[in-house]
C-alpha atoms as a PDB file:
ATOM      1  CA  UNK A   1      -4.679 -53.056  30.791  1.00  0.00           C
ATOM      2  CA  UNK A   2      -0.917 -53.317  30.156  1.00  0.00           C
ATOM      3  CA  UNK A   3       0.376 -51.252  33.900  1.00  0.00           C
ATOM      4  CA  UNK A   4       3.411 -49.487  32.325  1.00  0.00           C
ATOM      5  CA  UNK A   5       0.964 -47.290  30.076  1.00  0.00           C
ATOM      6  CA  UNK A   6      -1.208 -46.613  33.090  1.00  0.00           C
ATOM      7  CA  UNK A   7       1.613 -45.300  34.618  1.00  0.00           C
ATOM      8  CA  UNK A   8       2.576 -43.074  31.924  1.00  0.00           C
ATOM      9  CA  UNK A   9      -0.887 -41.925  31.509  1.00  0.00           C
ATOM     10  CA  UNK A  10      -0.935 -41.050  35.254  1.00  0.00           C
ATOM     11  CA  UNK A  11       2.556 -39.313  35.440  1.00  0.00           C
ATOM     12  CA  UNK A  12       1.591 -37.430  31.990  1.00  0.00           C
ATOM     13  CA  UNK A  13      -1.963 -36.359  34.000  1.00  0.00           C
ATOM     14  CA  UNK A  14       0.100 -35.298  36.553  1.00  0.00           C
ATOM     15  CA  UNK A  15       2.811 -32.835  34.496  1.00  0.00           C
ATOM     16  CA  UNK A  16      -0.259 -31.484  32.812  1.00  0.00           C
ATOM     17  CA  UNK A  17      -1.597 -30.375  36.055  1.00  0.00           C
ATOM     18  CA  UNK A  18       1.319 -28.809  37.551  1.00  0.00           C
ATOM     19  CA  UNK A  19       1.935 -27.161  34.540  1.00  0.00           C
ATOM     20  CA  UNK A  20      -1.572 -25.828  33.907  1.00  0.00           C
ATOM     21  CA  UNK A  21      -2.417 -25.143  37.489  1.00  0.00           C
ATOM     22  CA  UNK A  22       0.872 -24.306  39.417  1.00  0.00           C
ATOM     23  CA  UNK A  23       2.813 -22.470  36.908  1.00  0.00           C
ATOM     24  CA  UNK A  24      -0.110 -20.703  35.350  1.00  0.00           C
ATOM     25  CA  UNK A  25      -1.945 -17.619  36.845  1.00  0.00           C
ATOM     26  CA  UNK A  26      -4.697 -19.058  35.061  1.00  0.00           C
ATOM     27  CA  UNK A  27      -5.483 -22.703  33.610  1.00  0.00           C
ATOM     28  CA  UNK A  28      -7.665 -21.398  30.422  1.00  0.00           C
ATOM     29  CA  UNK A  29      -4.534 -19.280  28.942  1.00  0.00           C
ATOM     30  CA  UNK A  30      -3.115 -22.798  28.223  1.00  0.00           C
ATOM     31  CA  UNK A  31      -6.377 -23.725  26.373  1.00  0.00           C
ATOM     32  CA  UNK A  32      -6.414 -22.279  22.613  1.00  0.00           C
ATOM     33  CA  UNK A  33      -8.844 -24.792  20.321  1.00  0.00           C
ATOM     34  CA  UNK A  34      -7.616 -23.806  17.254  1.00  0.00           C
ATOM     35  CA  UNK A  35      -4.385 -23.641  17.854  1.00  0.00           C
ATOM     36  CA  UNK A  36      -4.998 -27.702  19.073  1.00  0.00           C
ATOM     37  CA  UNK A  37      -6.850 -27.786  15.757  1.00  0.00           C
ATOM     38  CA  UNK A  38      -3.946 -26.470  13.312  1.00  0.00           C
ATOM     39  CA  UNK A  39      -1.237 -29.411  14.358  1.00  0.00           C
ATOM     40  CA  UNK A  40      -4.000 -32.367  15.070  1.00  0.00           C
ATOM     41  CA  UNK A  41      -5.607 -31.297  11.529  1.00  0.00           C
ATOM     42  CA  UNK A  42      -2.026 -30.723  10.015  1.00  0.00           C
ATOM     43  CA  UNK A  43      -1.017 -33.701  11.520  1.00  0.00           C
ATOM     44  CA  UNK A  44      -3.682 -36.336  10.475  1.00  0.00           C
ATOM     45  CA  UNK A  45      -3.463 -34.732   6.685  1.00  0.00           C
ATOM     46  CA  UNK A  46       0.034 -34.750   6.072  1.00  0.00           C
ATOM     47  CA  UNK A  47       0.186 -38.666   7.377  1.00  0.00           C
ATOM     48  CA  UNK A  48      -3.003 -39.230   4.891  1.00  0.00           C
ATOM     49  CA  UNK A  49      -0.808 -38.235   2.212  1.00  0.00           C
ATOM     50  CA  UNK A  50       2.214 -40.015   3.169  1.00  0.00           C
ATOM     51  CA  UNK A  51       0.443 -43.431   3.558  1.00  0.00           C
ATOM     52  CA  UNK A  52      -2.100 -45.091   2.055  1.00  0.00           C
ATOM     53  CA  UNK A  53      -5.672 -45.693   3.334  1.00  0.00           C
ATOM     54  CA  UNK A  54      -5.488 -48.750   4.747  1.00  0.00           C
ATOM     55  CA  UNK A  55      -2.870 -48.511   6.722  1.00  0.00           C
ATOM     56  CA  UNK A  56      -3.291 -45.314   8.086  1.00  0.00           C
ATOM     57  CA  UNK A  57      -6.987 -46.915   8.902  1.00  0.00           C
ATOM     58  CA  UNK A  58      -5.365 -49.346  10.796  1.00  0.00           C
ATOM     59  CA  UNK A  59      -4.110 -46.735  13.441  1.00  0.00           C
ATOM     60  CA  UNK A  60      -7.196 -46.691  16.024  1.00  0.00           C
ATOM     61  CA  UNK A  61      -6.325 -50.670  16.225  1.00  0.00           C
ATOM     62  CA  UNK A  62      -2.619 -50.043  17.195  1.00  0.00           C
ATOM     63  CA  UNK A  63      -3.227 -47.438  19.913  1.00  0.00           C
ATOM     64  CA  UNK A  64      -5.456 -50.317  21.376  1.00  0.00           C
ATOM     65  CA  UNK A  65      -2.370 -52.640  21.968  1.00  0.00           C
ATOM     66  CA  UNK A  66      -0.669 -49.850  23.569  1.00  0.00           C
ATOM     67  CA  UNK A  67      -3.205 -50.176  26.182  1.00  0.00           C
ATOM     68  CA  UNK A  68      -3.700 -53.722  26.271  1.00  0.00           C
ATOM     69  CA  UNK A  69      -1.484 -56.356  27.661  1.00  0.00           C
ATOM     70  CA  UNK A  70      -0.565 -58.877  25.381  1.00  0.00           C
ATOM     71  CA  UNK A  71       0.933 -62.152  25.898  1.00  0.00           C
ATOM     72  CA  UNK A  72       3.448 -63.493  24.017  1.00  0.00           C
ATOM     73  CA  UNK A  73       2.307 -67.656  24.424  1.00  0.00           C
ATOM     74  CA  UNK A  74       5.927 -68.728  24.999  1.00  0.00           C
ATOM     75  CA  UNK A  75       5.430 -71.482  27.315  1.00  0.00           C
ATOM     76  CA  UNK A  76       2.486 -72.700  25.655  1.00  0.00           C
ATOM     77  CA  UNK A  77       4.591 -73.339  22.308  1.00  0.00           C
ATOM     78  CA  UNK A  78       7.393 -74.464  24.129  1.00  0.00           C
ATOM     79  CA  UNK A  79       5.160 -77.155  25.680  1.00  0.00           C
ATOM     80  CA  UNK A  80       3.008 -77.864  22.402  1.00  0.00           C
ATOM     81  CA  UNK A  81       6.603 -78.299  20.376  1.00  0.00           C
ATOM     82  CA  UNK A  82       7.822 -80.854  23.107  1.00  0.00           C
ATOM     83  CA  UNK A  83       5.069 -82.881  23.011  1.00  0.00           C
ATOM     84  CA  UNK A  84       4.589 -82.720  19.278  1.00  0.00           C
ATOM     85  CA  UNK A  85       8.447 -83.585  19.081  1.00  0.00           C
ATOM     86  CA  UNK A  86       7.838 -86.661  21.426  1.00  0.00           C
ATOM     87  CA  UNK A  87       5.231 -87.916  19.160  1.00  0.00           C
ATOM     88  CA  UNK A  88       7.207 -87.155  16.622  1.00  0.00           C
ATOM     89  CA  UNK A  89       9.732 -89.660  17.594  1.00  0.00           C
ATOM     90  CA  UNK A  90       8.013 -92.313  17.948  1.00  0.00           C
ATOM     91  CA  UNK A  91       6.833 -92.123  14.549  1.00  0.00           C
ATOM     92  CA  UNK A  92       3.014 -91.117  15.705  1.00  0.00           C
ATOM     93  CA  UNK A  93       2.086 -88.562  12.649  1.00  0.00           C
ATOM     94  CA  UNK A  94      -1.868 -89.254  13.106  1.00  0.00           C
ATOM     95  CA  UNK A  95      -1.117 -87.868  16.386  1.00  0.00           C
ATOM     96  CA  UNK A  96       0.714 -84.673  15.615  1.00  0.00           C
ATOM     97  CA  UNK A  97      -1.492 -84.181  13.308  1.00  0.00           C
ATOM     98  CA  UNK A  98      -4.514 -84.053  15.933  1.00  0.00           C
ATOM     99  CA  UNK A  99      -2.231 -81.905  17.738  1.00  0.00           C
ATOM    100  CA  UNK A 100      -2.489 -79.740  15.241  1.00  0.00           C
ATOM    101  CA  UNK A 101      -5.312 -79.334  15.264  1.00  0.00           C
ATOM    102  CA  UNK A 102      -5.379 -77.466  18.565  1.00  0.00           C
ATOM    103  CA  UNK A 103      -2.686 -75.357  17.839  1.00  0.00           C
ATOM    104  CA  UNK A 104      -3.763 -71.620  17.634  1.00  0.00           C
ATOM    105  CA  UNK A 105      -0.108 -70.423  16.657  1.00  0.00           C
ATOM    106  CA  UNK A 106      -0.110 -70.274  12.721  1.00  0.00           C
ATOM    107  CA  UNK A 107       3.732 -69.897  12.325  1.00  0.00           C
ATOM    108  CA  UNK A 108       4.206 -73.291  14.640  1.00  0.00           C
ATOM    109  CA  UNK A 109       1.188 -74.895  12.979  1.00  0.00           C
ATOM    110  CA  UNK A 110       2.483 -74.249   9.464  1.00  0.00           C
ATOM    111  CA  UNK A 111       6.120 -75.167  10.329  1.00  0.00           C
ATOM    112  CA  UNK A 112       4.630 -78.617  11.611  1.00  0.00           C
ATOM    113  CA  UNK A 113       2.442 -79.256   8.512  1.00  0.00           C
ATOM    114  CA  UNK A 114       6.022 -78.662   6.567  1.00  0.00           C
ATOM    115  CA  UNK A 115       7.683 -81.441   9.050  1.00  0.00           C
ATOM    116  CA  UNK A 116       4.668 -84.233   8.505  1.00  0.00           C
ATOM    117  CA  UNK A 117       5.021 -83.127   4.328  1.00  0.00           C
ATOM    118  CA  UNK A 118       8.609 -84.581   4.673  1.00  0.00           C
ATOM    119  CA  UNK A 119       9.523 -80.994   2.772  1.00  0.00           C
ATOM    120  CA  UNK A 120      13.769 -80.355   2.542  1.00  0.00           C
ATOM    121  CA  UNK A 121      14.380 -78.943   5.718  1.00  0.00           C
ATOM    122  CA  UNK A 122      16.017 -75.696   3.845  1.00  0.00           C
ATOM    123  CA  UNK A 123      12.973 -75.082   2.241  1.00  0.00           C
ATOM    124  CA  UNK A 124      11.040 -74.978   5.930  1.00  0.00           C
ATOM    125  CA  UNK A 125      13.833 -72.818   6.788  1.00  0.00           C
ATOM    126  CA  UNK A 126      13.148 -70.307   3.763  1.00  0.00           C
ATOM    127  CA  UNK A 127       9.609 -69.879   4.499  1.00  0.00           C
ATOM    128  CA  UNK A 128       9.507 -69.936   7.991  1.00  0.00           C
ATOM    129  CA  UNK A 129      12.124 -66.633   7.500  1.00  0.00           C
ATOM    130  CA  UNK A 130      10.459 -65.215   4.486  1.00  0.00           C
ATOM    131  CA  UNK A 131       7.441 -65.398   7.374  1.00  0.00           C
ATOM    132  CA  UNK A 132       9.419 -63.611  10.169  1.00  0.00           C
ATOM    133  CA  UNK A 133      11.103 -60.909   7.314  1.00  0.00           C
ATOM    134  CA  UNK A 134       7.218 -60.312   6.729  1.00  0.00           C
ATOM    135  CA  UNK A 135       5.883 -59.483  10.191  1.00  0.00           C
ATOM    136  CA  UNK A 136       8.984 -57.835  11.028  1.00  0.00           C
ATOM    137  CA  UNK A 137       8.179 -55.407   7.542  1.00  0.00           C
ATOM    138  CA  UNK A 138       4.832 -54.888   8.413  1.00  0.00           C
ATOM    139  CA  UNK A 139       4.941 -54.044  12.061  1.00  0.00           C
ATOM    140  CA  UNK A 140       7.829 -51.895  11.429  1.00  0.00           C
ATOM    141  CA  UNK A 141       5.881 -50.013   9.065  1.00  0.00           C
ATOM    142  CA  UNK A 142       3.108 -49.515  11.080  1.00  0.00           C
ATOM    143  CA  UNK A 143       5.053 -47.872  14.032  1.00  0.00           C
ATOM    144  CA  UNK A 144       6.645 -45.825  11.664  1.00  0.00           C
ATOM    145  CA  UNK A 145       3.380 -44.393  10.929  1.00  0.00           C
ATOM    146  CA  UNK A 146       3.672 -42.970  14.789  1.00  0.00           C
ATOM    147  CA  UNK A 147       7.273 -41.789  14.556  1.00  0.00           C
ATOM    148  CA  UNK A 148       6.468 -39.739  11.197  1.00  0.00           C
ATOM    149  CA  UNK A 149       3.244 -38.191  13.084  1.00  0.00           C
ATOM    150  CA  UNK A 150       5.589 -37.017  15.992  1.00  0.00           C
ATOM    151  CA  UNK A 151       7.788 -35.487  13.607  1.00  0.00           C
ATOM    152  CA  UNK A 152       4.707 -33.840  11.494  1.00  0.00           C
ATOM    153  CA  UNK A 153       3.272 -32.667  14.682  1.00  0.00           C
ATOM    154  CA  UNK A 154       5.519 -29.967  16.312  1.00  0.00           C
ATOM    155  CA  UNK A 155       6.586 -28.901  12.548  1.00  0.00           C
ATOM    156  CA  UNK A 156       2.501 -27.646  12.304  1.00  0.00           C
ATOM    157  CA  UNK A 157       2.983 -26.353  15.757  1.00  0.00           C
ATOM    158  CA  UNK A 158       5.715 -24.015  14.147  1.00  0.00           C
ATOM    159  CA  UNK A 159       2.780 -23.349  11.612  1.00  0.00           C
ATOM    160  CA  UNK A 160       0.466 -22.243  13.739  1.00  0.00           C
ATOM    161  CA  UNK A 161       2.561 -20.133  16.245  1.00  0.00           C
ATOM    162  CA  UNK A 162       3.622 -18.194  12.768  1.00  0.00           C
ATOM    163  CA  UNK A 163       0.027 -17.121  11.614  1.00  0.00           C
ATOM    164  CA  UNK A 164      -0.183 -16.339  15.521  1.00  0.00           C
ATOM    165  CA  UNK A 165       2.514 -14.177  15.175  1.00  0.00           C
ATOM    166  CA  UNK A 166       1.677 -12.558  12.034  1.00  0.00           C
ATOM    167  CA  UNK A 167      -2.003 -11.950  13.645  1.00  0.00           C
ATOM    168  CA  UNK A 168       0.400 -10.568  16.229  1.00  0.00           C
ATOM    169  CA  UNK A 169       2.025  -8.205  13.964  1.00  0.00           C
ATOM    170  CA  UNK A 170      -0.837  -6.349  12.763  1.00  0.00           C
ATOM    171  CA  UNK A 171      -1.978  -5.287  15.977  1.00  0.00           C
ATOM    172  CA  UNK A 172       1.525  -4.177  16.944  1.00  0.00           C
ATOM    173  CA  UNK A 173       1.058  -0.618  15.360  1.00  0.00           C
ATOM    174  CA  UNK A 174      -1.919   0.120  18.385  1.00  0.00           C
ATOM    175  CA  UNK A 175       1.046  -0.399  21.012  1.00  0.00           C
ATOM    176  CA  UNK A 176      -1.538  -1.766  23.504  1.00  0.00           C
ATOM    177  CA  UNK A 177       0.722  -4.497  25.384  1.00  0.00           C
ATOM    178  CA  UNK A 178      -2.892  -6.019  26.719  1.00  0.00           C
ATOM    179  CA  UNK A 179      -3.447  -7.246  22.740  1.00  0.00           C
ATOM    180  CA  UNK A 180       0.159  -8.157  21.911  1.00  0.00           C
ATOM    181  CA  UNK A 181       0.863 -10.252  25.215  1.00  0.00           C
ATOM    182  CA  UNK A 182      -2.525 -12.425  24.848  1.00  0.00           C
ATOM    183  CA  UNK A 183      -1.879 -13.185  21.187  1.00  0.00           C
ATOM    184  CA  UNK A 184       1.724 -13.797  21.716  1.00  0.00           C
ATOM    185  CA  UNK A 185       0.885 -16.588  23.936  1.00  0.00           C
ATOM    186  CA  UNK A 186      -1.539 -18.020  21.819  1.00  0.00           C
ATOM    187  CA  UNK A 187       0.816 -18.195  19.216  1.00  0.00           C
ATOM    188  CA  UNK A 188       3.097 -20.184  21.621  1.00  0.00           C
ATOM    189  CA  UNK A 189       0.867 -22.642  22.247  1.00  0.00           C
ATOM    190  CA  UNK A 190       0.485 -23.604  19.413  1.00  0.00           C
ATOM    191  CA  UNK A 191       4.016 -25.018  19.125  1.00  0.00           C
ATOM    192  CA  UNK A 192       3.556 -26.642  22.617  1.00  0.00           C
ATOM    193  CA  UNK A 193       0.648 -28.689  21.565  1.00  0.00           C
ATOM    194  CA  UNK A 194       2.584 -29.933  18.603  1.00  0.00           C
ATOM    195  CA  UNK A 195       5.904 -30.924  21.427  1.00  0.00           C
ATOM    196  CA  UNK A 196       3.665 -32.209  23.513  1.00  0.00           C
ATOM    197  CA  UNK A 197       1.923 -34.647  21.249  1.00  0.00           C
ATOM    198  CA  UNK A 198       4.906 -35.722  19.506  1.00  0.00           C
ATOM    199  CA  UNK A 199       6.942 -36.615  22.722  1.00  0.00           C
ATOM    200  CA  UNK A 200       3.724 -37.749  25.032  1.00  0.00           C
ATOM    201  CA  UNK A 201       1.521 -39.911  22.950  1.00  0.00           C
ATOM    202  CA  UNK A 202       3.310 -40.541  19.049  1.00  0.00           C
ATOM    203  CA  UNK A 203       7.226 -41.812  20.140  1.00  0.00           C
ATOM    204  CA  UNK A 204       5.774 -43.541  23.165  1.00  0.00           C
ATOM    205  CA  UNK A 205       3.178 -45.317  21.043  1.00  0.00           C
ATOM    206  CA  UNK A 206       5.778 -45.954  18.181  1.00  0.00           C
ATOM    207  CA  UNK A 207       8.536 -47.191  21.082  1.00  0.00           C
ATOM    208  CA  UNK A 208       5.672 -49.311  22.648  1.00  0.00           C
ATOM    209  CA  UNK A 209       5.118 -50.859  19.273  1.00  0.00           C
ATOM    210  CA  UNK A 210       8.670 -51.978  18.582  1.00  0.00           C
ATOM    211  CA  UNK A 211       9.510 -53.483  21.529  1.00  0.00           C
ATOM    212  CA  UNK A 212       5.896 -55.318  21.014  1.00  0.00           C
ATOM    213  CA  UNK A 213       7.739 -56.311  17.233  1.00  0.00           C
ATOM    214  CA  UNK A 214      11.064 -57.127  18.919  1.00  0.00           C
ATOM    215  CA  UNK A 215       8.843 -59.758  21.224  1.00  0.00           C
ATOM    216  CA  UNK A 216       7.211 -61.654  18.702  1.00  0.00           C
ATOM    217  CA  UNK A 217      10.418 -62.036  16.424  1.00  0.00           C
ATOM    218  CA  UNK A 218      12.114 -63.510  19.751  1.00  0.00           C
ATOM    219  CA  UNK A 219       8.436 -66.110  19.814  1.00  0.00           C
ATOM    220  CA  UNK A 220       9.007 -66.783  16.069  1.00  0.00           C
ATOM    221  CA  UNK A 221      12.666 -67.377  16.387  1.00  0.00           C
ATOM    222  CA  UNK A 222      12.283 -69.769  19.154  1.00  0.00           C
ATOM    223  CA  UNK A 223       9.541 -71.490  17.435  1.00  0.00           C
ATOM    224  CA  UNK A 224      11.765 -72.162  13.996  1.00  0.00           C
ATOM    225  CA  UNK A 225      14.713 -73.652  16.205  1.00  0.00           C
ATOM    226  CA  UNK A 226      12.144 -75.914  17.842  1.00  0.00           C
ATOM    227  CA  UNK A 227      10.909 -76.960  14.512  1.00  0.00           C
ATOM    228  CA  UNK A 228      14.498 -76.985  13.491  1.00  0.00           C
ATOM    229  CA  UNK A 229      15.002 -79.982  16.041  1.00  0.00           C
ATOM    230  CA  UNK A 230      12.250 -81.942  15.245  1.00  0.00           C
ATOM    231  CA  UNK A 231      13.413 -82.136  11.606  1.00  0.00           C
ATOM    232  CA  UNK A 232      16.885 -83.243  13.201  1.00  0.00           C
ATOM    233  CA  UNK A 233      15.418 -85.829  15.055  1.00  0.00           C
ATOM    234  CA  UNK A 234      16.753 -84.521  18.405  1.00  0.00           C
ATOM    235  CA  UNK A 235      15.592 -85.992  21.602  1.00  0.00           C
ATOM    236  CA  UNK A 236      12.469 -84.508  22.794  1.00  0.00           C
ATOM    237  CA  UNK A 237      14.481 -83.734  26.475  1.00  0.00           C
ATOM    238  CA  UNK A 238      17.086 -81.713  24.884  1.00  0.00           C
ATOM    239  CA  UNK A 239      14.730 -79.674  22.590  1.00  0.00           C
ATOM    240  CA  UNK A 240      13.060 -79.179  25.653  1.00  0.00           C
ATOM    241  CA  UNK A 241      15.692 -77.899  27.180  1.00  0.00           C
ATOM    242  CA  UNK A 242      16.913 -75.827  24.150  1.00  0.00           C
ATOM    243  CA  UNK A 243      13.680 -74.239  23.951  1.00  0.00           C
ATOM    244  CA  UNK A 244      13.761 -73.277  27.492  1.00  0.00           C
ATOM    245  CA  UNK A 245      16.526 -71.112  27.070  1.00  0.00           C
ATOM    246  CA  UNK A 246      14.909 -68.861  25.108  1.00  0.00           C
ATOM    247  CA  UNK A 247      12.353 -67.871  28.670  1.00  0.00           C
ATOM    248  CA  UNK A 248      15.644 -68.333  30.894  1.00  0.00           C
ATOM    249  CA  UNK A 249      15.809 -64.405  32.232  1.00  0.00           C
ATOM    250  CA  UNK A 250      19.117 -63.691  34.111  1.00  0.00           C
ATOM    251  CA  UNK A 251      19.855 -60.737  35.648  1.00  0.00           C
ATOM    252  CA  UNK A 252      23.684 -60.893  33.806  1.00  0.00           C
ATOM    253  CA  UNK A 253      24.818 -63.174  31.190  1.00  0.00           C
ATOM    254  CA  UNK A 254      28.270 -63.132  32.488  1.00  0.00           C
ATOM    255  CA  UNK A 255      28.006 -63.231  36.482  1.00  0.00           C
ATOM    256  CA  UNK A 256      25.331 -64.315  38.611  1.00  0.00           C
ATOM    257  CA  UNK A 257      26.562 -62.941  41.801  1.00  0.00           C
ATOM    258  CA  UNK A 258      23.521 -64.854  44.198  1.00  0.00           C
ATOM    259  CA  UNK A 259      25.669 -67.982  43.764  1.00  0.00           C
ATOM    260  CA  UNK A 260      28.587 -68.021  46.766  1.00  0.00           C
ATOM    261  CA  UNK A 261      31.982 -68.486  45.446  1.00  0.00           C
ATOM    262  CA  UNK A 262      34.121 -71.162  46.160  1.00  0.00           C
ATOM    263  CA  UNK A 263      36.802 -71.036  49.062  1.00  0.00           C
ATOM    264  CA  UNK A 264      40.369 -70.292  47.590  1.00  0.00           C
ATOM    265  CA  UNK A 265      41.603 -73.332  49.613  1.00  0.00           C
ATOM    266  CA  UNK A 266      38.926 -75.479  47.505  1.00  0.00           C
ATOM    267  CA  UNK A 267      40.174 -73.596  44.279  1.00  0.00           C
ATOM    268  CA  UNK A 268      43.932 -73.635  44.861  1.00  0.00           C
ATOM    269  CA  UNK A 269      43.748 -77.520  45.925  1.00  0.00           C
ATOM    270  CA  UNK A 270      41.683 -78.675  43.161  1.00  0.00           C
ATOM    271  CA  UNK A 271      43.904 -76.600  40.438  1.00  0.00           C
ATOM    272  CA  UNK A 272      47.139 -78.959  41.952  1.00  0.00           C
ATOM    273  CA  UNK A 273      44.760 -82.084  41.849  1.00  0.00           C
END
């Protein structure tokens, strides 16, 4: 279970119950069913029509990564591309190829077969890209399915707190305030199921999603300049090291300040040396 939604779900558990139980003289007036039923039902149908089929289908499967923690592999590609690239140069293709064999990343695997092909190594290049253009497209696509439900969903909250409000209106001619307050605050609600979804559960999914995207492109990117190498015939140390890079995490690209300075005296002197 990936910790950062479980702590969403538990701070969004806990606004829900202050607002239902310590704002509220009663929890139930927050708790209108068809109201909930205008913007999920408005919701789901207007994202039918916007998509098609299968990729709306493909929703249930995307709200399960949200709550699953996924791994991106890095350090097991960066170690399969050294030791493929060692082979490599020393000319052992039977054994890269048996290496291959093993590998259960298809962009790396393919980008290898290209390498052992002897293929031009702009052609690798253009499909290893055309590859990454392609995942980038699709996943893109399929968080956008998440941002256009947020913006669907308070827009048939406005729906339903308007036929609450005309439902309102005809009763407003009795001047009983105990029948126009009730059904003025169901007609509310309506419009705060529809903010609540779109800000609580379709951004955060869609957000959740990209940065999952923006991941894998950094995998695939590190992957091409490894297979980039290898077609170079660089040393199997410094791809190594190249590769690594691409895991280095520093707190500030500019100035790490853990490391102690050195003394002006040291500074000044060697500057005259």
């Amino acid at each position: 279970m990936n910790p950062s939604t479980l702590i969403g779900i538990f701070a969004s558990i806990l606004l829900l119950v202050s607002v239902l139980f310590l704002t509220a003289e009663s929890p139930s007036s927050f708790i209108n069913l068809p109201g909930l039923a205008i913007v999920v039902t408005g919701t789901l149908a207007a994202t039918f029509i916007s998509y098609p089929l299968r990729e709306v289908l493909r929703v249930v499967r995307l709200v399960g990564l949200v709550f699953r923690r996924e791994n991106t592999y890095m350090r097991d590609d960066i170690r399969e591309l050294v030791d493929m690239s060692r082979l490599w140069f020393k000319g052992d293709v039977r054994a890269v190829e048996r290496e291959l064999e093993h590998t259960r990343n298809p962009f790396l695997r393919t980008g290898i077969q290209l390498v052992i092909a002897n293929t031009k190594e702009d052609e690798i290049f253009d499909m290893l890209r055309w590859r990454i253009a392609r995942l980038k497209a699709r996943e893109h696509a399929e968080a956008q399915i998440f941002r256009t439900m947020a913006t669907y969903a308070p827009a048939f909250g406005m729906i339903g707190t308007l036929v609450g409000l005309v439902n309102m209106l005809e009763v407003m001619d009795a001047g009983d305030l105990q029948v126009i307050g009730p059904r003025m605050a169901v007609a509310l609600l309506t419009t705060f199921y529809g903010i609540l979804l779109a800000n609580l559960v379709f951004k955060p999914i869609a957000v959740k999603l990209e940065r999952r995207t923006e991941e894998r492109l950094i995998t695939m990117n590190m992957v091409l300049e490894g297979i980039s190498l290898i077609t170079k015939r660089r040393l199997p140390s410094f791809i190594e090291e190249t590769l690594n890079s691409f895991v280095a995490n520093y707190h500030d690209e500019i100035r790490d300040n853990s490391v102690k300075p050195r003394p002006d005296s040291s500074v000044s002197s060697a500057a005259k040396g």
